[in-house]
N, C-alpha and C. Protein backbone atom coordinates (compact mmCIF):
# COMPACT_ATOMS: atom_id res chain seq x y z
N UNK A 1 12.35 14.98 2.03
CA UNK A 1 12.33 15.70 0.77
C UNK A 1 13.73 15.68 0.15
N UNK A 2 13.82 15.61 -1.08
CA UNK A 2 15.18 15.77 -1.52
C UNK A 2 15.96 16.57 -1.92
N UNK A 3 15.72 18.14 -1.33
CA UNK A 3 16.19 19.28 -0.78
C UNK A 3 17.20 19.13 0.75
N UNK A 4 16.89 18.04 1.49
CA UNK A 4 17.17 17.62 3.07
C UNK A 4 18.76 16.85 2.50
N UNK A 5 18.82 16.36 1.40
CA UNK A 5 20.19 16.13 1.46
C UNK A 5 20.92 14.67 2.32
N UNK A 6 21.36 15.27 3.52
CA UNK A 6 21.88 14.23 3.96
C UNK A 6 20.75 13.56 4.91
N UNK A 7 19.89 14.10 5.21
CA UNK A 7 18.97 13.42 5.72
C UNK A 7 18.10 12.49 5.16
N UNK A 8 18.18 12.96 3.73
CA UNK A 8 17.74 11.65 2.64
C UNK A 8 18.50 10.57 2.72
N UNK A 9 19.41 10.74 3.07
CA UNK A 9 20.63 9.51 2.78
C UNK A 9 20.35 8.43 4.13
N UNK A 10 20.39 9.50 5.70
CA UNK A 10 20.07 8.80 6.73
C UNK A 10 18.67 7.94 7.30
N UNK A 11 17.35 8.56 6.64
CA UNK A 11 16.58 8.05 5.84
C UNK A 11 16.44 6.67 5.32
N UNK A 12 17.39 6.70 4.08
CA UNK A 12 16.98 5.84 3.11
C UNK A 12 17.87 4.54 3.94
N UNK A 13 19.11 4.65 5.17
CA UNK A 13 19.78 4.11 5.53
C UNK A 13 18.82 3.45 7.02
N UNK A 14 18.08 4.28 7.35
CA UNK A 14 17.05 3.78 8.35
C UNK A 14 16.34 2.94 8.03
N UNK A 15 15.63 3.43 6.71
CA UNK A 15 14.87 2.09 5.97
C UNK A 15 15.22 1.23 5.86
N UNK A 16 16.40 0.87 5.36
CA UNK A 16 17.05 -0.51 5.23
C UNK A 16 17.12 -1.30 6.30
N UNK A 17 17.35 -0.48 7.25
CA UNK A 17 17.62 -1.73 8.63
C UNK A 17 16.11 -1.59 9.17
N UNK A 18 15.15 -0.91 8.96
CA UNK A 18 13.50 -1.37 9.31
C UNK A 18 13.32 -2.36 8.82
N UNK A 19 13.79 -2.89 7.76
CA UNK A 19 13.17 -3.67 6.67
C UNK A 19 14.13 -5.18 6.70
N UNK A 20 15.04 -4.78 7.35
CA UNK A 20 15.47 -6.32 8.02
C UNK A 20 14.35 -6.57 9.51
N UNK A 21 14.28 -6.02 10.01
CA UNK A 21 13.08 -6.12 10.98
C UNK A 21 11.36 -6.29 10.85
N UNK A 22 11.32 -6.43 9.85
CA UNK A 22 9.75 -6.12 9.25
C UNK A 22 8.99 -7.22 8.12
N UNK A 23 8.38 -7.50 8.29
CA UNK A 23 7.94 -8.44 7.19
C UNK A 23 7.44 -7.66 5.75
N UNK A 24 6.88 -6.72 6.10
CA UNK A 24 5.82 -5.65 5.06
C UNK A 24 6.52 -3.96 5.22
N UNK A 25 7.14 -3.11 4.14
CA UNK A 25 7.72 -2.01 4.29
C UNK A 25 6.42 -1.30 3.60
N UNK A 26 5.54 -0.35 3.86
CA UNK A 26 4.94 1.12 2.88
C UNK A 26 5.44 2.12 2.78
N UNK A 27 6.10 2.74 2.13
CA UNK A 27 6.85 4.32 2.38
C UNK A 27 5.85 4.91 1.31
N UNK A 28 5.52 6.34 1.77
CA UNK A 28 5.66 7.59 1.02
C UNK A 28 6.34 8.57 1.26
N UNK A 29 6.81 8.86 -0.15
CA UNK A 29 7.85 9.59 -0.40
C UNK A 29 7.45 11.21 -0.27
N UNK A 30 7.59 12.17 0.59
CA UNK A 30 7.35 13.43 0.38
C UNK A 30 7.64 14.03 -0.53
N UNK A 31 8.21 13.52 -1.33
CA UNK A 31 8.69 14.97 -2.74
C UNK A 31 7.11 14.77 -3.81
N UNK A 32 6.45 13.31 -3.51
CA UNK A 32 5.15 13.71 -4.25
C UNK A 32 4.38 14.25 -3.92
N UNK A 33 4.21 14.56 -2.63
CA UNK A 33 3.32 15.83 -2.26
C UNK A 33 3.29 16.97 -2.71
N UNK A 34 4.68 17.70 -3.56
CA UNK A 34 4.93 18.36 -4.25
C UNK A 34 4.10 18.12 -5.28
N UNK A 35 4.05 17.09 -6.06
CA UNK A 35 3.52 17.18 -6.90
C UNK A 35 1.75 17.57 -7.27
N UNK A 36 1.37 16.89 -5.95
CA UNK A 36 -0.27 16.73 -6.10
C UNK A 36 -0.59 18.01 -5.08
N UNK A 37 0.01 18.45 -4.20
CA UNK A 37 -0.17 19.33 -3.04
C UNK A 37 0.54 20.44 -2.59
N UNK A 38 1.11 20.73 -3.79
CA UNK A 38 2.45 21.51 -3.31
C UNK A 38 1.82 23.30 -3.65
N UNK A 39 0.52 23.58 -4.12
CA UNK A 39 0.27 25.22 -3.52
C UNK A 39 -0.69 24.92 -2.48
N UNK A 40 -1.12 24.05 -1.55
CA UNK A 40 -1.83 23.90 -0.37
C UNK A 40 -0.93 24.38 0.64
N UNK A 41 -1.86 25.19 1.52
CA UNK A 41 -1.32 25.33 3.10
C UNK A 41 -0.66 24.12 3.63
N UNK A 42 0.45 24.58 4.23
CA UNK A 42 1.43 23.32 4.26
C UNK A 42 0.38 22.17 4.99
N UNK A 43 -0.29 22.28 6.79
CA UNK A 43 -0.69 21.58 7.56
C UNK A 43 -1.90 20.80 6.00
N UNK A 44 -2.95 21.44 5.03
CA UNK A 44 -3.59 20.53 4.15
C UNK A 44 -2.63 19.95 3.30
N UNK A 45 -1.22 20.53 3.11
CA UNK A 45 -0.75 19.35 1.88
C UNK A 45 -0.33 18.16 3.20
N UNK A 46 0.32 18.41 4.50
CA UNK A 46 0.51 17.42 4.85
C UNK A 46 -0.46 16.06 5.42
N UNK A 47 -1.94 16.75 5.22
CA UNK A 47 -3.06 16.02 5.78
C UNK A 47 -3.38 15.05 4.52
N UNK A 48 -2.89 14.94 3.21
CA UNK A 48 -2.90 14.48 2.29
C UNK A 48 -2.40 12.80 2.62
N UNK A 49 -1.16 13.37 2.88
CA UNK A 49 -0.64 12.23 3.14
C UNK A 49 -0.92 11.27 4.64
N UNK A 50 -1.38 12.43 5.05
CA UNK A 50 -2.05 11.46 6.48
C UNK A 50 -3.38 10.71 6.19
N UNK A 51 -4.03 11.09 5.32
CA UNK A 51 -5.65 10.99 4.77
C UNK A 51 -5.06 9.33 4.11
N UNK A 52 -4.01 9.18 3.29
CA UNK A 52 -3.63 7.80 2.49
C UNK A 52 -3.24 6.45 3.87
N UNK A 53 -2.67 6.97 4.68
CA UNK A 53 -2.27 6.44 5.56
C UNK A 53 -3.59 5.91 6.51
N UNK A 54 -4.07 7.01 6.70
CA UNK A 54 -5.52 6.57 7.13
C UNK A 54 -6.56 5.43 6.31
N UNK A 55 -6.34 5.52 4.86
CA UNK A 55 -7.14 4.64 4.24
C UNK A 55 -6.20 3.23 4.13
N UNK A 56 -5.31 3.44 4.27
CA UNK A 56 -4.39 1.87 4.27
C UNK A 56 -4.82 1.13 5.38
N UNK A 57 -4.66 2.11 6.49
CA UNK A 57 -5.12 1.15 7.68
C UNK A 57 -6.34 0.92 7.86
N UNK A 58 -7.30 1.45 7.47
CA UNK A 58 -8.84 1.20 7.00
C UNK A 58 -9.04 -0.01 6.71
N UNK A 59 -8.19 0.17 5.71
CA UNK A 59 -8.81 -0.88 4.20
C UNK A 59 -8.59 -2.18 4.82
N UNK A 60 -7.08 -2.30 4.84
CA UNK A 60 -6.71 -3.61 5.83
C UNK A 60 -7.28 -4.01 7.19
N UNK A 61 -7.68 -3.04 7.78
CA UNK A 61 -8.21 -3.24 8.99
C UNK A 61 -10.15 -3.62 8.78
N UNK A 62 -10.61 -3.52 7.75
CA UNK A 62 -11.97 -3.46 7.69
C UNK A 62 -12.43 -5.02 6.64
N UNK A 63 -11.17 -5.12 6.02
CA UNK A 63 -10.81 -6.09 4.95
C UNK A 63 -11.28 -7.35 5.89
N UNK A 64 -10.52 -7.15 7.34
CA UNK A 64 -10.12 -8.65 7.72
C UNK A 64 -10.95 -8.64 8.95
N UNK A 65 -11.76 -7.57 9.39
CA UNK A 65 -12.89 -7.97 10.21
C UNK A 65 -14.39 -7.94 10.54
N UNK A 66 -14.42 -7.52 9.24
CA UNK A 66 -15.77 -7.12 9.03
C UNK A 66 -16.36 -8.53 7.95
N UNK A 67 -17.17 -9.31 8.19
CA UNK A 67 -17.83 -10.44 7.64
C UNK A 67 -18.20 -10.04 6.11
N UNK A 68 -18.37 -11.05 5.74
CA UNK A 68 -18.10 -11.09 4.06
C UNK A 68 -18.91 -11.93 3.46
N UNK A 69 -19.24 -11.78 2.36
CA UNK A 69 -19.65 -13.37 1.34
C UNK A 69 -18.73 -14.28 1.16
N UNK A 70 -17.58 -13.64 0.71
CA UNK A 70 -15.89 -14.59 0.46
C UNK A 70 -15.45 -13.82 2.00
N UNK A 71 -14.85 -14.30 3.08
CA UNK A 71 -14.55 -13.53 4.27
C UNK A 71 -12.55 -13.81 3.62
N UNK A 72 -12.08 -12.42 3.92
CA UNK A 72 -10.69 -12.86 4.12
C UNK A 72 -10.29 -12.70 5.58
N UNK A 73 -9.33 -13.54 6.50
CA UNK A 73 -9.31 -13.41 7.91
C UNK A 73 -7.59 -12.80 7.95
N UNK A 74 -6.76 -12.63 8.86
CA UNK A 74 -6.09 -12.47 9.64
C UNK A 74 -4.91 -13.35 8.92
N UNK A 75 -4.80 -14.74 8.78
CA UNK A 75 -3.83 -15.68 7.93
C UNK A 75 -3.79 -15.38 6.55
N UNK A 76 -5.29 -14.38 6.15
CA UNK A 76 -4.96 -14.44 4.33
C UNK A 76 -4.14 -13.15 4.54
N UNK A 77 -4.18 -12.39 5.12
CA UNK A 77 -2.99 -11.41 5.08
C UNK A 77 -1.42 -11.93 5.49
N UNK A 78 -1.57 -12.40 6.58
CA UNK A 78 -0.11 -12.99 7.09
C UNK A 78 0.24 -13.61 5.69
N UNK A 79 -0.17 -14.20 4.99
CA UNK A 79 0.30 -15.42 3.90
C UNK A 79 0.46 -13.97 2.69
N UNK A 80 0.00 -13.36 2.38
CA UNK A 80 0.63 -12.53 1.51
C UNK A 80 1.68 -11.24 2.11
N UNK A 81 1.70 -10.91 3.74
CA UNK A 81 2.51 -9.44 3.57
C UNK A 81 3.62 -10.57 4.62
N UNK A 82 3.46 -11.97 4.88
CA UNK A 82 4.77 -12.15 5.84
C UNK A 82 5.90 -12.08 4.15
N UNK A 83 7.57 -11.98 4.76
CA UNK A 83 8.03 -11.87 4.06
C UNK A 83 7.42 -11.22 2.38
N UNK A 84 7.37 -10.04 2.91
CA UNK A 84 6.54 -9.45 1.57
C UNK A 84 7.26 -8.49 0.85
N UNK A 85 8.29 -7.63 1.57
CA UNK A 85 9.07 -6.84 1.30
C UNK A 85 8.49 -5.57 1.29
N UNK A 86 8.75 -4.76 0.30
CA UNK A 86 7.47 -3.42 -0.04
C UNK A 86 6.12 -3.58 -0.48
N UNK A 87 5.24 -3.08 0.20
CA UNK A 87 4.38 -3.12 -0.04
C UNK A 87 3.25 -1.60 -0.88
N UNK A 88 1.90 -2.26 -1.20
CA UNK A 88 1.46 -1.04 -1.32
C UNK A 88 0.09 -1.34 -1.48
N UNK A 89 -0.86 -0.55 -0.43
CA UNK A 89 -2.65 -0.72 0.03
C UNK A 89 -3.36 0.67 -0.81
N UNK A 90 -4.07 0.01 -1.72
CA UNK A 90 -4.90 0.68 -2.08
C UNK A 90 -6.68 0.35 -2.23
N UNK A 91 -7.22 2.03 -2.58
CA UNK A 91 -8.24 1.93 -2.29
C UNK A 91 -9.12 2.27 -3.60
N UNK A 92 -9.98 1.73 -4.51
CA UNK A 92 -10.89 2.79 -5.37
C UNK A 92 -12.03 2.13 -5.51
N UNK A 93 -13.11 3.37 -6.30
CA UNK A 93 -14.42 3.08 -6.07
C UNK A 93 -15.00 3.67 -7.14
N UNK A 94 -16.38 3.35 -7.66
CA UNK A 94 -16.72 3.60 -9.06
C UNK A 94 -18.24 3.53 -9.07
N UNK A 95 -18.65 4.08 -9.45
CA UNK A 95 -20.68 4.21 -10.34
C UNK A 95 -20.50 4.07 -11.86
N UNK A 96 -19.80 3.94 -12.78
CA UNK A 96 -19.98 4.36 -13.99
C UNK A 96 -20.37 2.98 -14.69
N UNK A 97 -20.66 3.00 -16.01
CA UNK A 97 -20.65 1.44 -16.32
C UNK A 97 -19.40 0.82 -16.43
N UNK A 98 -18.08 1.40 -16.71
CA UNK A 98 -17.02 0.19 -16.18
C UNK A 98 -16.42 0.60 -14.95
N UNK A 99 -17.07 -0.15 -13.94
CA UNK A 99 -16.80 0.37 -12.56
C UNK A 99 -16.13 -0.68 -12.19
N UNK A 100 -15.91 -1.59 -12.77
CA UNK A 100 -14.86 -2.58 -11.77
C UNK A 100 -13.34 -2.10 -12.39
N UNK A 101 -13.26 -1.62 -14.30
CA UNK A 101 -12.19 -1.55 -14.51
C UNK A 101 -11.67 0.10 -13.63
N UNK A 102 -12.38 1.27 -13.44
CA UNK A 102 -12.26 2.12 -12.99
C UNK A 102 -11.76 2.20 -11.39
N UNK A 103 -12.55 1.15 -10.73
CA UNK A 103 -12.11 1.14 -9.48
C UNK A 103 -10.64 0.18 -9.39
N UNK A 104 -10.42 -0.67 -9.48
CA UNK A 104 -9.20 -1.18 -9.70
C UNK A 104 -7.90 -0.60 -10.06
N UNK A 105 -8.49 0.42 -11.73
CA UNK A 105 -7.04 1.69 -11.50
C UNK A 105 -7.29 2.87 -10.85
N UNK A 106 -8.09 2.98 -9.82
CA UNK A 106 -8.18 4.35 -8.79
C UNK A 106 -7.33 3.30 -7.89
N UNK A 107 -7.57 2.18 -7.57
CA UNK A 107 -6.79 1.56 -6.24
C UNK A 107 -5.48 1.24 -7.01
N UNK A 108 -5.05 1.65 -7.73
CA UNK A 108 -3.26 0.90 -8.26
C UNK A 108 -3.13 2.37 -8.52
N UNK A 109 -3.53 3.41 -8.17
CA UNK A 109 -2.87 4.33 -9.24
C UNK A 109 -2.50 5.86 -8.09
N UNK A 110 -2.06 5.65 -6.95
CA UNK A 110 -2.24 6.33 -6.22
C UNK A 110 -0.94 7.23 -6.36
N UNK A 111 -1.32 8.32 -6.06
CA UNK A 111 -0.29 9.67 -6.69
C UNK A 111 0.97 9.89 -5.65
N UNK A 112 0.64 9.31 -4.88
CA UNK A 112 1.69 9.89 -3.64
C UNK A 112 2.93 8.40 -3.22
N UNK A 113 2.20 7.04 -4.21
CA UNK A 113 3.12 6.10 -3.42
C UNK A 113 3.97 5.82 -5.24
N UNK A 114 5.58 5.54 -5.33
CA UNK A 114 6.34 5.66 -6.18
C UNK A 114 6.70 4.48 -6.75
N UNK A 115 5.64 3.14 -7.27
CA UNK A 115 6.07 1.72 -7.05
C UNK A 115 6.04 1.30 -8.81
N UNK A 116 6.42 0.20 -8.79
CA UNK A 116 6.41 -0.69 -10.13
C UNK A 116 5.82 -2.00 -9.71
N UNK A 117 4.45 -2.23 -10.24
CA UNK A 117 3.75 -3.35 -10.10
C UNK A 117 4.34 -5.10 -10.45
N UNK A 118 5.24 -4.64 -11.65
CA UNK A 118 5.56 -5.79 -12.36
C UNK A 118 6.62 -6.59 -11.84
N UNK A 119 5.97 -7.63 -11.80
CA UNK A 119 6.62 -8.74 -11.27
C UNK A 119 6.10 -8.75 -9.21
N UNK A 120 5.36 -7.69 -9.09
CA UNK A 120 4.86 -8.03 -7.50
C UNK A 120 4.83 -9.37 -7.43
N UNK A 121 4.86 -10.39 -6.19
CA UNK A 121 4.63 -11.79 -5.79
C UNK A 121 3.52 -12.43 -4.47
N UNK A 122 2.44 -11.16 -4.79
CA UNK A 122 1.33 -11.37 -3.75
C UNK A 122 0.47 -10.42 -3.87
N UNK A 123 -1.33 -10.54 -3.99
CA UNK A 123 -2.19 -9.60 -3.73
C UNK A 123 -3.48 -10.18 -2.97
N UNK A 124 -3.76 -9.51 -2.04
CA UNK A 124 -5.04 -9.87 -1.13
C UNK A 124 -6.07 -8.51 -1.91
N UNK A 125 -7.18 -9.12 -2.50
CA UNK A 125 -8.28 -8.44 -2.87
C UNK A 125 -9.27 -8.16 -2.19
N UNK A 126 -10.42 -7.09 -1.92
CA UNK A 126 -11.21 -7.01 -1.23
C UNK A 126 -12.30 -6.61 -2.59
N UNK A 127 -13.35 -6.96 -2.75
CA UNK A 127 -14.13 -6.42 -3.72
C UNK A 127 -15.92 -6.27 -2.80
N UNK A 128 -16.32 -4.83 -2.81
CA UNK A 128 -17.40 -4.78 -2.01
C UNK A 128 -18.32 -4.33 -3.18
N UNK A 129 -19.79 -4.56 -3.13
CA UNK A 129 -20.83 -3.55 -3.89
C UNK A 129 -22.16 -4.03 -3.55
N UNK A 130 -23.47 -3.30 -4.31
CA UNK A 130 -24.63 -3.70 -3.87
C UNK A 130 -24.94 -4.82 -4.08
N UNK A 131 -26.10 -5.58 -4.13
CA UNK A 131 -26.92 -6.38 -4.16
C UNK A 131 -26.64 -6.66 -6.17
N UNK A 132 -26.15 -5.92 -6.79
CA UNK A 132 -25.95 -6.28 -8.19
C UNK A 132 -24.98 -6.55 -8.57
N UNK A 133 -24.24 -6.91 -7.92
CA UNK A 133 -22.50 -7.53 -7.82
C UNK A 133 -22.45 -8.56 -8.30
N UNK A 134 -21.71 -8.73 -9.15
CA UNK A 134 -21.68 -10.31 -10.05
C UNK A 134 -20.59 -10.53 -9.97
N UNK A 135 -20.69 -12.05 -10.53
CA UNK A 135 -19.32 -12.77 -10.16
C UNK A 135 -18.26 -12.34 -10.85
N UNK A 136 -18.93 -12.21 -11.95
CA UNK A 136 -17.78 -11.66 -13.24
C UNK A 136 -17.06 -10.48 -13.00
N UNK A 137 -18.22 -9.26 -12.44
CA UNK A 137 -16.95 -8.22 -12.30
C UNK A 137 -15.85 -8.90 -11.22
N UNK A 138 -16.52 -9.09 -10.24
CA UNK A 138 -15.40 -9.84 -9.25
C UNK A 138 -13.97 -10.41 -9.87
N UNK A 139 -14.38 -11.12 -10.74
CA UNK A 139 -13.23 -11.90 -11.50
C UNK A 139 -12.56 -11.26 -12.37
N UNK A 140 -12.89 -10.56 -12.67
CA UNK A 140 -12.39 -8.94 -13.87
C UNK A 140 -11.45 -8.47 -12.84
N UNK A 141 -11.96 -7.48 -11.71
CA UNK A 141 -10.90 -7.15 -11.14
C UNK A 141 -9.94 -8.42 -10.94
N UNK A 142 -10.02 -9.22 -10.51
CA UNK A 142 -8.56 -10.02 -10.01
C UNK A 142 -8.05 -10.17 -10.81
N UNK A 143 -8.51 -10.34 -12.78
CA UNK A 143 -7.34 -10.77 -13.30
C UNK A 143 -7.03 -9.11 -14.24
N UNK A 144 -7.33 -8.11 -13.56
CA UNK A 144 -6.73 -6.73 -14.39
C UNK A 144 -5.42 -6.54 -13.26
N UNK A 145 -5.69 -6.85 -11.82
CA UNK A 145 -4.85 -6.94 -11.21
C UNK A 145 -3.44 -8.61 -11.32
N UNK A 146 -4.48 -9.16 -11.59
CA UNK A 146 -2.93 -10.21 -11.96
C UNK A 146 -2.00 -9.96 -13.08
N UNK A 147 -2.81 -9.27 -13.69
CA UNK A 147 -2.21 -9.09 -15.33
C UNK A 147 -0.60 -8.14 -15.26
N UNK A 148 -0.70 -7.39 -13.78
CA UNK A 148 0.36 -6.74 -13.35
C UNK A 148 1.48 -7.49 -12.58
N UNK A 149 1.25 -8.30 -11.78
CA UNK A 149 2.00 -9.40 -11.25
C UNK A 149 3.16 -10.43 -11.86
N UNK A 150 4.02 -10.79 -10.91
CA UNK A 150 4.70 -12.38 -11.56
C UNK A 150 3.25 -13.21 -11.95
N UNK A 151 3.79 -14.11 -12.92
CA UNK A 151 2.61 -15.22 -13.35
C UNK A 151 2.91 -15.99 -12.58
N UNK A 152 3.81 -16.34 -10.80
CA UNK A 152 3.55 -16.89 -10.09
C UNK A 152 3.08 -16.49 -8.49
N UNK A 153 2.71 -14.81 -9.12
CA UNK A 153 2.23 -14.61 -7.47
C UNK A 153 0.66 -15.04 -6.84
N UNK A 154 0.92 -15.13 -5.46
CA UNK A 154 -0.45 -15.83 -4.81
C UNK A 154 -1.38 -14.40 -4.87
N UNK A 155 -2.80 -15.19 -5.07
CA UNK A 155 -3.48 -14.31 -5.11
C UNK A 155 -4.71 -14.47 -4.15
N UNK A 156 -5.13 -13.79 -3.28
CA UNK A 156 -6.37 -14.31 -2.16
C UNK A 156 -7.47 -12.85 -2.52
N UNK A 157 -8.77 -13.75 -2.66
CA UNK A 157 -9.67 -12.66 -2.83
C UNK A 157 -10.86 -12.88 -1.58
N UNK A 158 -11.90 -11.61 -1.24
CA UNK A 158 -13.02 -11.61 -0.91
C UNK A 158 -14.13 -10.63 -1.49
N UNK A 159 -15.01 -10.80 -1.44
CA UNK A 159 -16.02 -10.10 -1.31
C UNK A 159 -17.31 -10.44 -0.89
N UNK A 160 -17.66 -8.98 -0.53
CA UNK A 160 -18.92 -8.10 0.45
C UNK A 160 -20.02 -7.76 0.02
N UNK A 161 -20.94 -7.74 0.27
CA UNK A 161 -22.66 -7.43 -0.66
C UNK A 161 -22.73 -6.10 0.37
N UNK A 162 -22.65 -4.87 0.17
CA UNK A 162 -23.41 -3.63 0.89
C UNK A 162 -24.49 -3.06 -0.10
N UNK A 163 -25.44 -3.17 1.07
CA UNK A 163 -26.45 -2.15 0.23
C UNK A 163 -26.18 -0.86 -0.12
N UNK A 164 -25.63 -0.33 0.88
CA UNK A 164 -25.13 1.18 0.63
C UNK A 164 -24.52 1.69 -0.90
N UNK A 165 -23.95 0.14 -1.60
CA UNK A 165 -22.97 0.60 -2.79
C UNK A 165 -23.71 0.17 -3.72
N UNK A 166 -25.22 0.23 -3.59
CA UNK A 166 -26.09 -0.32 -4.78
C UNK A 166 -25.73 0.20 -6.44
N UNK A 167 -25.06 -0.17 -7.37
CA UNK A 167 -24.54 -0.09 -8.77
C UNK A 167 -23.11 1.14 -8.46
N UNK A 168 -22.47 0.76 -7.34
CA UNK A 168 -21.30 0.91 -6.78
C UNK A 168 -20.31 -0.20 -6.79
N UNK A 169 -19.09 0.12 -7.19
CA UNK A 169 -18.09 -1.50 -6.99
C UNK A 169 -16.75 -0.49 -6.65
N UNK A 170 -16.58 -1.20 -5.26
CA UNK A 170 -15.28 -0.80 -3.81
C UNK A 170 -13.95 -1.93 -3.98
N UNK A 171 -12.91 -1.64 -4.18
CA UNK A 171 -11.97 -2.86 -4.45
C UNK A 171 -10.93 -1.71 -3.38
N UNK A 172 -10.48 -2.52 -1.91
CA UNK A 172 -9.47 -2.32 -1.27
C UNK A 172 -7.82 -3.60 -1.70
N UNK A 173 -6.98 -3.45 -2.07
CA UNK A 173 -5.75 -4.07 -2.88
C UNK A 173 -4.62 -4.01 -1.80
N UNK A 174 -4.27 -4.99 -1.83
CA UNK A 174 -2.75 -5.26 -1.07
C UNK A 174 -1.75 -5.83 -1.76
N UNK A 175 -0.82 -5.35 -2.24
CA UNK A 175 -0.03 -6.15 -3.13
C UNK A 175 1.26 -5.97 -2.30
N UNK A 176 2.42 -7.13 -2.51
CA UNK A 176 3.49 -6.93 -1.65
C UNK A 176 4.27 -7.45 -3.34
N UNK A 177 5.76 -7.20 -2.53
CA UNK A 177 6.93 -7.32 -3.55
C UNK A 177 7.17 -6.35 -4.80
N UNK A 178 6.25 -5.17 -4.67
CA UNK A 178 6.20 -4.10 -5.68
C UNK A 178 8.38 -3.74 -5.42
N UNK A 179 8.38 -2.92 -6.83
CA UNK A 179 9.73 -2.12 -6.51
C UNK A 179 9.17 -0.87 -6.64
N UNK A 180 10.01 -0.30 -5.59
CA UNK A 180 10.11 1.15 -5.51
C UNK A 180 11.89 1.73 -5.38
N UNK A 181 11.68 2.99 -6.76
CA UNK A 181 12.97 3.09 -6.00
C UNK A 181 13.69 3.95 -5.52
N UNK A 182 12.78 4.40 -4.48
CA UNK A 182 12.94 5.06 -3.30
C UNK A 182 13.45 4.42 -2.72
N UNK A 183 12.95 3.27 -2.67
CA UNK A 183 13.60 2.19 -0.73
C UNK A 183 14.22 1.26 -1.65
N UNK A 184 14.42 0.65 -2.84
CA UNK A 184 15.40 0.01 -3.35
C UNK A 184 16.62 0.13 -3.92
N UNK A 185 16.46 1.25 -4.47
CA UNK A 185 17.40 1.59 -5.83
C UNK A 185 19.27 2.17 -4.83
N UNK A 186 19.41 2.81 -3.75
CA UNK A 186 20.35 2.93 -3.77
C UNK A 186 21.10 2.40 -2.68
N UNK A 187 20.37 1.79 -1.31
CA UNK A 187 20.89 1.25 -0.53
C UNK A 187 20.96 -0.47 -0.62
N UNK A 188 22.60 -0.91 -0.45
CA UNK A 188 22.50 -2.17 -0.86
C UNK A 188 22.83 -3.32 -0.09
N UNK A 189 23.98 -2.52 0.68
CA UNK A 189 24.57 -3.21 2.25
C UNK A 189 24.25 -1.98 3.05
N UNK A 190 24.25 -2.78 4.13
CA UNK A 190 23.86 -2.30 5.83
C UNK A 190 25.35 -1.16 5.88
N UNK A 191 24.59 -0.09 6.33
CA UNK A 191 25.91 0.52 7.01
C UNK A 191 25.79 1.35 8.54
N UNK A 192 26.81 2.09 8.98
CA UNK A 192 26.86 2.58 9.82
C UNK A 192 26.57 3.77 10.30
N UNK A 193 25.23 4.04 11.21
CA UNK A 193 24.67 5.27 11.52
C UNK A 193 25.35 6.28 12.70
N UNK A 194 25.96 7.18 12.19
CA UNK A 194 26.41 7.99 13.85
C UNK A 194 25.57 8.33 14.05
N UNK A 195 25.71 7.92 15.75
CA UNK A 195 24.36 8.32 16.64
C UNK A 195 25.21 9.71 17.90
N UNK A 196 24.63 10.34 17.67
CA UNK A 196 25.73 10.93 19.61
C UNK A 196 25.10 10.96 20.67
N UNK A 197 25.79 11.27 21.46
CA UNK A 197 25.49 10.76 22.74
C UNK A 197 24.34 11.24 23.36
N UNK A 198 23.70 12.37 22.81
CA UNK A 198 22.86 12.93 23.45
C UNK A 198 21.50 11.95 22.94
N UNK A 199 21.48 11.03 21.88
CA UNK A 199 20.28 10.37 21.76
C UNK A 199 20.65 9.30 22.71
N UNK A 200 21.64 8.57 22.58
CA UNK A 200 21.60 7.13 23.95
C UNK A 200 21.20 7.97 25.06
N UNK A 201 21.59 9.34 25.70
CA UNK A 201 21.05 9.27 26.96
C UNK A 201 19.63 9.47 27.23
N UNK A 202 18.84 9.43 25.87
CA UNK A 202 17.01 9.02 26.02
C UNK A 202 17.03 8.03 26.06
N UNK A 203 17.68 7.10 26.15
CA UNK A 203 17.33 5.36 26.31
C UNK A 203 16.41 5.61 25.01
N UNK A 204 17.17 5.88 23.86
CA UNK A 204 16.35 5.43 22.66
C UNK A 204 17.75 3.85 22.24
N UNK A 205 16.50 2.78 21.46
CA UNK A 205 17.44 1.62 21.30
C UNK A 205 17.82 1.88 20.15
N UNK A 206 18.88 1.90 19.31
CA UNK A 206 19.69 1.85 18.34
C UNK A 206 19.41 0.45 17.82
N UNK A 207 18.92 0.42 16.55
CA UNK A 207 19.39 -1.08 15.92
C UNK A 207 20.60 -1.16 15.32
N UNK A 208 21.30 -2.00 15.47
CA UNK A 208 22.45 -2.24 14.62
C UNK A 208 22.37 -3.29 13.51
C-alpha cells in the first residue's frame, strides 16, 4: 500500500530483480483494493484479490488443457508469455446481444490490475460459447482486442463449443508487454537490498 512507504520502495526493488528471473511478471497493486473494496471486512476486501488470482490461474490453466474446436496447447502460451515482460489474464462473459463486444471489455477492464494496453506485443485468446457461436463473433473479439496492441504483436487464438453457454460468449485474454506503472515507472537500475543477518540464518537465498 502506499501508506507502507519504504516498503513500497523495497517492493518495487524486489520486483525488479523477479523480473530479471522471470519470463511473465502479473502484479496487483493493493492501493486498488481501496478503491473497489475498501468499506469491506478487511479478510472480504482481501479475498477480492485472491478471487482475481484464482481466475488467472483458471483461465490459463483451463485455456491449455481442456480440448477445443481451435485447441491452444502449452507452446501457444510459451510463444506469447516467454520473454513477455508484464503481463495481464483476463476473464469476461456476456448474454446480451453484444456479447462478444461486452465480454472482451469485462476481460480488459479489470479494476484491481493498473496497465496500459497500447502498444502490448502478444495476446493468446480463448473464446468459449454454445452451439450458436459463430465465426464472426470469434473474429470480432480478436480484432477489438488487436485494435489495442502494437500492429506487430503475435496473436494466437482458440475456441470451445459448451453447451452450458448456450447464447453465452466466455473470452479468457492473455496479453503480455502491457505497461504498468507500478512495476515500470520508477525502478530503472538494479540496486542494493539490505538484508540482516537474521534472514540469512533461515537459509533464505538472496538474489543478487
Amino acid at each position: 500500500f502506499e501508506i507502507e512507504g519504504a516498503r513500497m520502495s523495497k517492493a518495487e526493488d524486489g520486483l525488479y530483480k523477479l523480473r530479471q528471473h522471470v519470463d511473465t511478471a502479473i502484479v496487483i497493486e493493493n492501493d486498488k483494493l481501496l478503491d473497489i473494496a475498501g468499506d469491506m471486512p478487511l479478510d472480504q476486501a482481501f479475498g477480492v484479490a485472491d478471487e482475481l488470482i484464482t481466475t488467472m490461474i483458471k483461465g490459463v490453466t483451463e485455456t491449455i488443457s481442456k480440448p477445443s474446436l481451435v485447441n491452444l496447447d502449452y507452446a501457444d502460451v510459451q510463444a506469447i508469455m516467454n520473454q513477455g515482460g508484464v503481463a495481464v489474464v483476463g476473464y469476461g462473459e456476456s448474454d446480451t446481444k453484444n456479447k462478444g463486444e461486452e465480454a472482451i471489455h469485462e476481460a480488459l477492464s479489470n479494476p484491481l490490475l493498473d496497465v496500459e494496453f497500447e502498444g502490448a506485443n502478444g495476446a493468446l485468446l480463448h473464446v468459449a460459447g454454445g452451439s450458436d457461436l459463430t465465426l464472426n463473433e470469434i473474429n470480432d473479439v480478436g480484432q477489438k482486442v488487436k485494435h489495442h496492441l502494437d500492429s506487430h504483436a503475435q496473436v494466437i487464438w482458440g475456441a470451445r463449443v459448451k453447451e452450458e453457454l448456450q447464447g453465452k460468449l466466455q473470452v479468457i485474454s492473455i496479453i503480455t508487454g502491457v505497461e504498468s506503472p507500478y512495476v515500470l515507472g520508477e525502478v530503472e537500475e538494479e540496486t542494493e537490498t539490505e538484508v540482516s543477518g537474521d534472514v540469512n540464518d533461515l537459509g533464505i537465498e538472496v538474489i543478487e
